[in-house]
Structures are given as structure tokens and as C-alpha cells.
Protein backbone atom coordinates (compact mmCIF):
# COMPACT_ATOMS: atom_id res chain seq x y z
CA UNK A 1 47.26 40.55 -80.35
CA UNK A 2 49.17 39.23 -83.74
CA UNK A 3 52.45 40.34 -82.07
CA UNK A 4 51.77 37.93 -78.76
CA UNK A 5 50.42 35.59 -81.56
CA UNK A 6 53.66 35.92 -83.39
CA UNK A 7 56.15 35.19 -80.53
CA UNK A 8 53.90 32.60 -79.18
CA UNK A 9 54.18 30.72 -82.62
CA UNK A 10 58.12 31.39 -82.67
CA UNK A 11 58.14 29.59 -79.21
CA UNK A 12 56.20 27.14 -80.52
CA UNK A 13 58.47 26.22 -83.28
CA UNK A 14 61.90 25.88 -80.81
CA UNK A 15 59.81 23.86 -78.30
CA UNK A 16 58.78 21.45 -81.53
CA UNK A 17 62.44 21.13 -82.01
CA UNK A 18 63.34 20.69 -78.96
CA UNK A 19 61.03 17.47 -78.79
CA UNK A 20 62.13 16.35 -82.35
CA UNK A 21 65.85 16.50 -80.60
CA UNK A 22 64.61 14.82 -77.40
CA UNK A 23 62.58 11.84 -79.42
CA UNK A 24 66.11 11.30 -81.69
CA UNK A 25 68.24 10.60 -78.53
CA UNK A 26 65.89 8.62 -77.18
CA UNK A 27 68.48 5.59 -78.22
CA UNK A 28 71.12 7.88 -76.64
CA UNK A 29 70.99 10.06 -72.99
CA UNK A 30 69.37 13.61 -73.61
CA UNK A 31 72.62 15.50 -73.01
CA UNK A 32 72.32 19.04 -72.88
CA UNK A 33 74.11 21.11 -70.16
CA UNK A 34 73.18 22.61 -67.11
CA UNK A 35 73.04 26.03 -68.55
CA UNK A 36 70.98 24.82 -71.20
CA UNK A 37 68.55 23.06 -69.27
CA UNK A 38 67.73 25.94 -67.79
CA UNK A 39 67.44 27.84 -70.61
CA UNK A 40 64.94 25.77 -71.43
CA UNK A 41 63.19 26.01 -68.30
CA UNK A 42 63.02 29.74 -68.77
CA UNK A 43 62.03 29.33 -71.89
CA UNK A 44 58.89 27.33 -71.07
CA UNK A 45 58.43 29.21 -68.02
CA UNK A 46 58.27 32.66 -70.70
CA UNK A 47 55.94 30.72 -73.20
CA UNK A 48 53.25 29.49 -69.87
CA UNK A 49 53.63 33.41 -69.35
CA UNK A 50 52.62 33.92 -72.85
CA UNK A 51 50.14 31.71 -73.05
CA UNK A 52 48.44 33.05 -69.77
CA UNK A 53 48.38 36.70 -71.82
CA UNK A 54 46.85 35.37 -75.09
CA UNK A 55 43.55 33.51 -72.77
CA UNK A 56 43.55 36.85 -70.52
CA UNK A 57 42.15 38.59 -74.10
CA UNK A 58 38.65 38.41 -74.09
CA UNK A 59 38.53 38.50 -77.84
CA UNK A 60 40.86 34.97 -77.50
CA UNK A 61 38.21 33.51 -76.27
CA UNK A 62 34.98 35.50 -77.26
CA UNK A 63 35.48 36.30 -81.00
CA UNK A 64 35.10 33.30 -83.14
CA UNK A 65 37.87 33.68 -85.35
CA UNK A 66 40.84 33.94 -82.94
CA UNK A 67 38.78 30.75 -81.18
CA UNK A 68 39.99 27.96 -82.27
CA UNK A 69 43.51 29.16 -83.08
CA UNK A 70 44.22 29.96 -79.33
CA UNK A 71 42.73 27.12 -78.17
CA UNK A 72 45.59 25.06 -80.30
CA UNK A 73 48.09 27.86 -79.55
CA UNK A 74 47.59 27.16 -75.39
CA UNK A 75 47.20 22.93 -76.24
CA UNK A 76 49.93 22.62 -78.03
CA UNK A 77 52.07 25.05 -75.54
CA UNK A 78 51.03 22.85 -72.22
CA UNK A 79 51.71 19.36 -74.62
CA UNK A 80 55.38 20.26 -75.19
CA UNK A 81 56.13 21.49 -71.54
CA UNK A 82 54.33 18.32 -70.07
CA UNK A 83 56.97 16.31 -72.29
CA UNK A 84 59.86 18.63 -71.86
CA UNK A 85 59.69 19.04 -68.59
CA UNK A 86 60.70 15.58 -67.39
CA UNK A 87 63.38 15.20 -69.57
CA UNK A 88 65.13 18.28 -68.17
CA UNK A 89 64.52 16.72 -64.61
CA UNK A 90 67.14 14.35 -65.42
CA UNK A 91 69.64 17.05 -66.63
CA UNK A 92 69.12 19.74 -64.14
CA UNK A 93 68.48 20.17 -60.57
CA UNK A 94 64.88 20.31 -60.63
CA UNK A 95 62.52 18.25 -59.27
CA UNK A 96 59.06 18.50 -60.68
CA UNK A 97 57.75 15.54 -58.42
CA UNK A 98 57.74 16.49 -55.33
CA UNK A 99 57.18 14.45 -51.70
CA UNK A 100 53.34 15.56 -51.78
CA UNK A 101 50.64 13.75 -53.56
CA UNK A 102 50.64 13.16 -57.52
CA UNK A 103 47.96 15.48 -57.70
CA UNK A 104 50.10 18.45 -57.10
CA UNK A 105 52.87 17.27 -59.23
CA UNK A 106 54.15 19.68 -61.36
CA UNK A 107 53.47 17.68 -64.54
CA UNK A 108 50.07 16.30 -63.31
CA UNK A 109 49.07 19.67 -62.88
CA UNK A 110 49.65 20.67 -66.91
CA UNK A 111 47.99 17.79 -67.71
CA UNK A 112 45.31 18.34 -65.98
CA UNK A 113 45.17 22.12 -66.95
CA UNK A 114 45.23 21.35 -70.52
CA UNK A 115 42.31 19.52 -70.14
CA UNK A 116 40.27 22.25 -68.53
CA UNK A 117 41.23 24.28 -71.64
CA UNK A 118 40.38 22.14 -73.82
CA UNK A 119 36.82 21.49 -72.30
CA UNK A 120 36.42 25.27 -71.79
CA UNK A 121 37.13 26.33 -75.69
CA UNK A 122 34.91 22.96 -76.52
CA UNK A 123 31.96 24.20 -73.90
CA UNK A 124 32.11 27.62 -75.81
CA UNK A 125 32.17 31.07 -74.76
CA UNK A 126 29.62 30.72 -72.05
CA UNK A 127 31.97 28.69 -70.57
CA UNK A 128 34.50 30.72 -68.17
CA UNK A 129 38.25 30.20 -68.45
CA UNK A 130 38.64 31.65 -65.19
CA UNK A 131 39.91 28.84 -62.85
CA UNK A 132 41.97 27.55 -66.04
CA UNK A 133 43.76 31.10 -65.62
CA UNK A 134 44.32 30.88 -62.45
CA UNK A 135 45.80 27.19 -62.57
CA UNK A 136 47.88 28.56 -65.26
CA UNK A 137 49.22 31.24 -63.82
CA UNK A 138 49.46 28.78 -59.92
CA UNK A 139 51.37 26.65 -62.48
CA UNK A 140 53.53 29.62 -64.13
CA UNK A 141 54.39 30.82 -60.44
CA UNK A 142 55.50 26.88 -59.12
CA UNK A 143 57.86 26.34 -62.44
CA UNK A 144 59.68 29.72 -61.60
CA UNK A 145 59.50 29.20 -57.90
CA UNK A 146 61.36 25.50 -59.11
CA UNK A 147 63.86 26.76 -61.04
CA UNK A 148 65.24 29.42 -58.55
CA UNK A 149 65.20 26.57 -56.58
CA UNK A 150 67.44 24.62 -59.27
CA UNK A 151 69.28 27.73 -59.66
CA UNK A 152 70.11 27.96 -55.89
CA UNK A 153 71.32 24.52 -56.09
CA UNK A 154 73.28 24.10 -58.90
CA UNK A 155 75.24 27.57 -58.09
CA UNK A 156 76.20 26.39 -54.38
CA UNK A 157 77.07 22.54 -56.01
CA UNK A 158 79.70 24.61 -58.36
């Protein structure tokens, strides 16, 4: 568990700079490239997958002292993709809002999910993290589903 701790935290720490580089160009366009964008993509996509892992451990979730720490671990993950995510929409050739209803937005969705998280670690182990799992992983499966999508796209545009 401290490995998938470890690489969760490393992802962590690039997706925090990622934001830090996003909020300074604010003033400016984000400009990254294509191939970057979807780097990052598959890098969020990788850290969901992560994240899905770590609350799949009963003891992440059970045993007080990993508790709170994966509770912030999963928050924190869902708060940086919710805010990446859009900005890469205007980069790349994904599209995270699609023609159904806001509900089933992609970025809705996370929101929505880290919510249920955050009410299920509050609740306490009782509580079941089940349908949070499975809206995590739903979620996990529409981002890669998206960015073959984007992929598909972008390699018939060039």
C-alpha cells in the first residue's frame, strides 16, 4: 500500500504544478501542445486509475490511520482533474461536455463524485464506498473512452 501511496503522492505533486502553471497564464492562453495535452490526459486518466486502487483497499477505508490520508489523497486527485480537465479542452480535441444533459458531463460527474467521497469517509466506515467506486471507475472508463476519441481525431486532422 505505501508504494500506490508513493506514486499517488508523486502524481499529486505534477498535477499541483500543472495548476500552479495553468493559474500563471491565466493573463496569457494555456499553450501547451497537442502531444502534451494528452499527456496530461493520460496522466490524469493513470492517477483516477490509481486512485480507484487505493479506495478498492479495505484497510483505506477501514483502518483508522490510512483514513483520513486517503480520503485527502482521492479529494485532492478529483480537485485537480475537475480543474485540469477544462483547460485541456481548449488545447486538445476533447470534448468533456457533451450534447447530453449537464448531469452526465464529464466534469459534473467528478464533482459530483468527489462529493460522495467525501460524505462516505465523513459518514465513517459503516458507510459503503461502493457506488463511489463504481462512479469512479464509470468515470475512469469515459475519460479513456474520450481521449481515444481525441486521439482518433487529432491523428486523421494531421
Amino acid at each position: 500500500m505505501r508504494d500506490l501511496i508513493e506514486r499517488i503522492e508523486e502524481f499529486l505533486h505534477i498535477q499541483e504544478r500543472l495548476v500552479n502553471l495553468l493559474l500563471l497564464s491565466q493573463s496569457h492562453q494555456f499553450k501547451v501542445s497537442v502531444n502534451t495535452a494528452f499527456d496530461m490526459l493520460y496522466h490524469n486518466l493513470e492517477l483516477l486509475e490509481l486512485i480507484e486502487e487505493l479506495l478498492s483497499m479495505p484497510e483505506s477505508f477501514y483502518e483508522e490511520q490510512y483514513r483520513d490520508y486517503s480520503a485527502s489523497l482521492a479529494l485532492e486527485a478529483l480537485t485537480w482533474t475537475g480543474i485540469l480537465l477544462p483547460a485541456l479542452e481548449d488545447v486538445c480535441p476533447v470534448f468533456f461536455h457533451g450534447v447530453g444533459s449537464k448531469e452526465r458531463e464529464l466534469t459534473h460527474r467528478i464533482r459530483v463524485l468527489r462529493k460522495s467521497i467525501e460524505e462516505a469517509f465523513h459518514e465513517g466506515p459503516h458507510h459503503r464506498l461502493d457506488d463511489a467506486l463504481e462512479e469512479l471507475h464509470d468515470v475512469s472508463e469515459t475519460l479513456r473512452y474520450l481521449i481515444h476519441l481525441a486521439r482518433k481525431a487529432y491523428t486523421n486532422l494531421v
